[in-house]
Protein backbone atom coordinates (compact mmCIF):
# COMPACT_ATOMS: atom_id res chain seq x y z
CA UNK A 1 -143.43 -53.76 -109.84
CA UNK A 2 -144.41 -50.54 -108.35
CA UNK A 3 -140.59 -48.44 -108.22
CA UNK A 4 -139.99 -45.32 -107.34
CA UNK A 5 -137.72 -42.95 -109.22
CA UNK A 6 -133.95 -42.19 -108.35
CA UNK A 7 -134.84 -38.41 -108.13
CA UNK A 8 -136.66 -39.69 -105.00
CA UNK A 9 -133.62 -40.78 -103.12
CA UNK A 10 -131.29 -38.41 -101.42
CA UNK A 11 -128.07 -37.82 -103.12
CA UNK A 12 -126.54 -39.18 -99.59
CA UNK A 13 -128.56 -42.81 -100.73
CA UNK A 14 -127.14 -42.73 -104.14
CA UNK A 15 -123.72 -42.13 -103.23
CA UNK A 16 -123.44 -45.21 -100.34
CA UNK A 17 -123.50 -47.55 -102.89
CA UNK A 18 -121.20 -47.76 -105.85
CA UNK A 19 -123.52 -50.59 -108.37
CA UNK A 20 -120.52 -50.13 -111.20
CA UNK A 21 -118.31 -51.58 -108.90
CA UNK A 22 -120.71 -54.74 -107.73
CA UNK A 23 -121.18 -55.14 -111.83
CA UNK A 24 -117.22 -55.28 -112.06
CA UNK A 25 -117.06 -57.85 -109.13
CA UNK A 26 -120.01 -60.29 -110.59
CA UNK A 27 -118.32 -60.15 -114.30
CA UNK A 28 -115.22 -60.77 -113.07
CA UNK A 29 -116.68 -64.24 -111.82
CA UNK A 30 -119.48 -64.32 -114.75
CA UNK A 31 -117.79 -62.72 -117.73
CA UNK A 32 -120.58 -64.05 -120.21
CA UNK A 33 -122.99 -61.93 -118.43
CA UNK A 34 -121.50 -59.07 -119.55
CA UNK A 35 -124.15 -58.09 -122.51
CA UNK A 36 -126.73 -58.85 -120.30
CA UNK A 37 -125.31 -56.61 -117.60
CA UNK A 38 -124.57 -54.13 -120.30
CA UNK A 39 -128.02 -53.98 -121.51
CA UNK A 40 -130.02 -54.19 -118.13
CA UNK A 41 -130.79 -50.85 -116.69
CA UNK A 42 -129.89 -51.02 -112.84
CA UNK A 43 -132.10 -48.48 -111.07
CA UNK A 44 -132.02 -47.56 -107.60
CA UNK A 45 -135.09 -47.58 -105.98
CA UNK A 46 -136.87 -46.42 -102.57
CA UNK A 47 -139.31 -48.56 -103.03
CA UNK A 48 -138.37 -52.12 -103.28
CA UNK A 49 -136.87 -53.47 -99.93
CA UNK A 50 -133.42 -55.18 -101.35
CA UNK A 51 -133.05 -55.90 -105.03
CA UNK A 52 -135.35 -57.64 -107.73
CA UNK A 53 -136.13 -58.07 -111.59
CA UNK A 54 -139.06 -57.37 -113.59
CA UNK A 55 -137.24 -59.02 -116.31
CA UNK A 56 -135.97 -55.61 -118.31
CA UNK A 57 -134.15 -54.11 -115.17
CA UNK A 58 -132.84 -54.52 -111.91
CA UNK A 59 -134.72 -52.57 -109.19
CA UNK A 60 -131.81 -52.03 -105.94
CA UNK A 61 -132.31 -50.68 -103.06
CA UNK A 62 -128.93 -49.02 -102.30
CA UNK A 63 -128.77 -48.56 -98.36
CA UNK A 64 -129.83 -52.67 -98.19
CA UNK A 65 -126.74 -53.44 -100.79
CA UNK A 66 -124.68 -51.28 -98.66
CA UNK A 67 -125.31 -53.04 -95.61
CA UNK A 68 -124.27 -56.60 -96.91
CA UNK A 69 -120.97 -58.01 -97.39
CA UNK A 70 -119.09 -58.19 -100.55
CA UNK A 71 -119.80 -61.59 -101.14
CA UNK A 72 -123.95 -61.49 -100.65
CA UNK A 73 -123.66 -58.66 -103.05
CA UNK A 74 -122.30 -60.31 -105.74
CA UNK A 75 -124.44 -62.91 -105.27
CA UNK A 76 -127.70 -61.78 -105.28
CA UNK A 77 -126.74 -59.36 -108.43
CA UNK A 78 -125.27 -62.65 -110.47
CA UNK A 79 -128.53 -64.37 -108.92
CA UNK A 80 -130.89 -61.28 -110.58
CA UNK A 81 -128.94 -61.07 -113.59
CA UNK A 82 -129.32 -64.99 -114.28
CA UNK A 83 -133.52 -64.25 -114.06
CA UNK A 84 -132.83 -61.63 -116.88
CA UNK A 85 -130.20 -63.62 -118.45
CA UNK A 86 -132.79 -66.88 -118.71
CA UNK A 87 -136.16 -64.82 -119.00
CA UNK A 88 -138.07 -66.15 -115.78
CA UNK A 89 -140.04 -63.37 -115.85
CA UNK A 90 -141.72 -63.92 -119.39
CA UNK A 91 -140.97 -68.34 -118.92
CA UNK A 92 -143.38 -67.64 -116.11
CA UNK A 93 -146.30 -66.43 -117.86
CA UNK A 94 -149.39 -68.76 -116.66
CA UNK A 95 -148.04 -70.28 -114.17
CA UNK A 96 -148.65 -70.31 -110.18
CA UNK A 97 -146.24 -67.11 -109.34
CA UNK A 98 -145.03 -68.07 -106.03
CA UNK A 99 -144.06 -71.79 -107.37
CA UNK A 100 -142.64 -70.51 -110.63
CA UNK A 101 -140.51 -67.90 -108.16
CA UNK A 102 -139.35 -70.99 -105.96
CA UNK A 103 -138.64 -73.04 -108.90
CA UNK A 104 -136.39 -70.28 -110.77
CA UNK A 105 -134.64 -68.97 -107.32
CA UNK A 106 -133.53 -72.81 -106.61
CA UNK A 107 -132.46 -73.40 -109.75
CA UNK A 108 -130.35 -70.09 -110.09
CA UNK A 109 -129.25 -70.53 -106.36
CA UNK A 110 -127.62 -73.83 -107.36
CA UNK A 111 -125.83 -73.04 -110.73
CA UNK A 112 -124.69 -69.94 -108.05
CA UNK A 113 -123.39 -72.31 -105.00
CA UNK A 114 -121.88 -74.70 -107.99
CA UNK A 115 -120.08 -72.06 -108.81
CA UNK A 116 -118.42 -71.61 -105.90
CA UNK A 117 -120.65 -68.32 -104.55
CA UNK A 118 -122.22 -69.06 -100.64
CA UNK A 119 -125.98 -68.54 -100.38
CA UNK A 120 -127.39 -65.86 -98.15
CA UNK A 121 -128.80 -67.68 -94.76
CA UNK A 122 -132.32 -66.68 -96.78
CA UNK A 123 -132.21 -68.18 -99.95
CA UNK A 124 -133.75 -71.29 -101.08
CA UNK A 125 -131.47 -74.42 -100.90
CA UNK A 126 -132.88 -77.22 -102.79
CA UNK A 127 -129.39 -79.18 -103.72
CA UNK A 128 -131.82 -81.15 -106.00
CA UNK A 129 -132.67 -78.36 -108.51
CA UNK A 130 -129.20 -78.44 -109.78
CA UNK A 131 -130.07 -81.53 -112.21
CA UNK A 132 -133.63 -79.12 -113.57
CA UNK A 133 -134.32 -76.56 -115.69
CA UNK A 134 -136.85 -74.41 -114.19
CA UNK A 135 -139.86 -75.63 -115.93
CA UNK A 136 -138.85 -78.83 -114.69
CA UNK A 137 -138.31 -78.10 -111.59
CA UNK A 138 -141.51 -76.09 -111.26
CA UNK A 139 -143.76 -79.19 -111.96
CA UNK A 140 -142.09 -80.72 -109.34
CA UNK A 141 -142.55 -78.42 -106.96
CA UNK A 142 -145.92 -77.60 -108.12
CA UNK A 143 -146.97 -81.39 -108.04
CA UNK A 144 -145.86 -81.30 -103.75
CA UNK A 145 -147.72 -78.38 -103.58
CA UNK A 146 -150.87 -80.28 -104.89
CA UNK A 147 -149.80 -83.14 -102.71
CA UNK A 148 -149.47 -81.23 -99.56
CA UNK A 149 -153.39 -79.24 -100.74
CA UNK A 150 -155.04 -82.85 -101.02
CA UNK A 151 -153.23 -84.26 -98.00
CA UNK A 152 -155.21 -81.06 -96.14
CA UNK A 153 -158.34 -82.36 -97.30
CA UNK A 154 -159.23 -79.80 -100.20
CA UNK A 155 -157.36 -78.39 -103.28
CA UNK A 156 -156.65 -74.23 -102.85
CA UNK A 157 -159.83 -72.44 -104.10
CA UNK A 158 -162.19 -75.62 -104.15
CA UNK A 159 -164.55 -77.50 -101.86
CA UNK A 160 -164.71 -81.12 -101.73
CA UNK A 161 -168.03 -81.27 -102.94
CA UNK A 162 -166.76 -79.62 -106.10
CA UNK A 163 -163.89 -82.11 -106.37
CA UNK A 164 -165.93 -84.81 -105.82
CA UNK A 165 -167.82 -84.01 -108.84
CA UNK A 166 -165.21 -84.22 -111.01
CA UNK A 167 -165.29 -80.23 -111.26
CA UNK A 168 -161.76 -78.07 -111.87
């Protein structure tokens, strides 16, 4: 993740958005994230468009966080923490990155709504993923994915001639 540096960012950017109080909010509701919260470093950033994880630390985009209500806040920080919190990031090593990033956002997104937090009109609502892990839920999804590539007539990346050949 490409992320630009805080000294980037006007000190008028900085100061719209208070992150120690959104981490006081989201522990309040998830006290056994605290460590985790405690040991992620939470950097603003000018170049990411709202918030996201590499896994080590939580890239925000200040003005965006600003701009949301309380509740979508603490959301979508409980919602990165739980990716650094269960490791998606290094979990998702070999696998198809756009499934894997389904997979873990619909799990997460349901332990979330379980718990009582509303889901941004974006996120991904799959009420099934509550009863998956996120490998699990991955091979699901990734097995519709195949589905819906063969049901087009050709697997991503291959002809049919090549398929019909028993090639990978």
């Amino acid at each position: 993740m490409n992320c630009g540096s805080v000294a980037a960012m006007s000190a008028d950017q900085l100061r719209e958005f208070d992150m120690e109080d959104l981490k006081k909010n989201v522990l309040s509701i998830y006290p056994f994230f605290g460590g985790i919260c405690a040991r992620t470093i939470w950097e603003p950033s000018d170049k990411v468009r709202r918030i996201g994880s590499d896994g080590t630390r939580i890239y925000y985009q200040p003005s965006y966080l600003a701009s949301l209500p309380e509740e979508e806040q603490v959301f979508l920080a409980a919602h990165e923490l739980a990716h650094v919190a269960f490791h998606h990031v290094s979990r998702g090593a070999g696998k198809d990155p756009l499934v894997w990033r389904d997979a873990t956002d619909a799990v997460v997104n349901q332990l979330l709504k379980r718990d009582g937090l509303s889901l941004p009109a974006s996120a991904i609502d799959y009420p099934e993923a509550i009863g998956y892990d996120a490998e699990q839920f991955y091979e699901i999804l990734l097995e519709q994915k195949l589905e819906i590539e063969l049901e087009g007539g050709q697997l991503e990346g291959q002809s049919s001639a090549a398929r019909g050949n028993g090639e990978k």
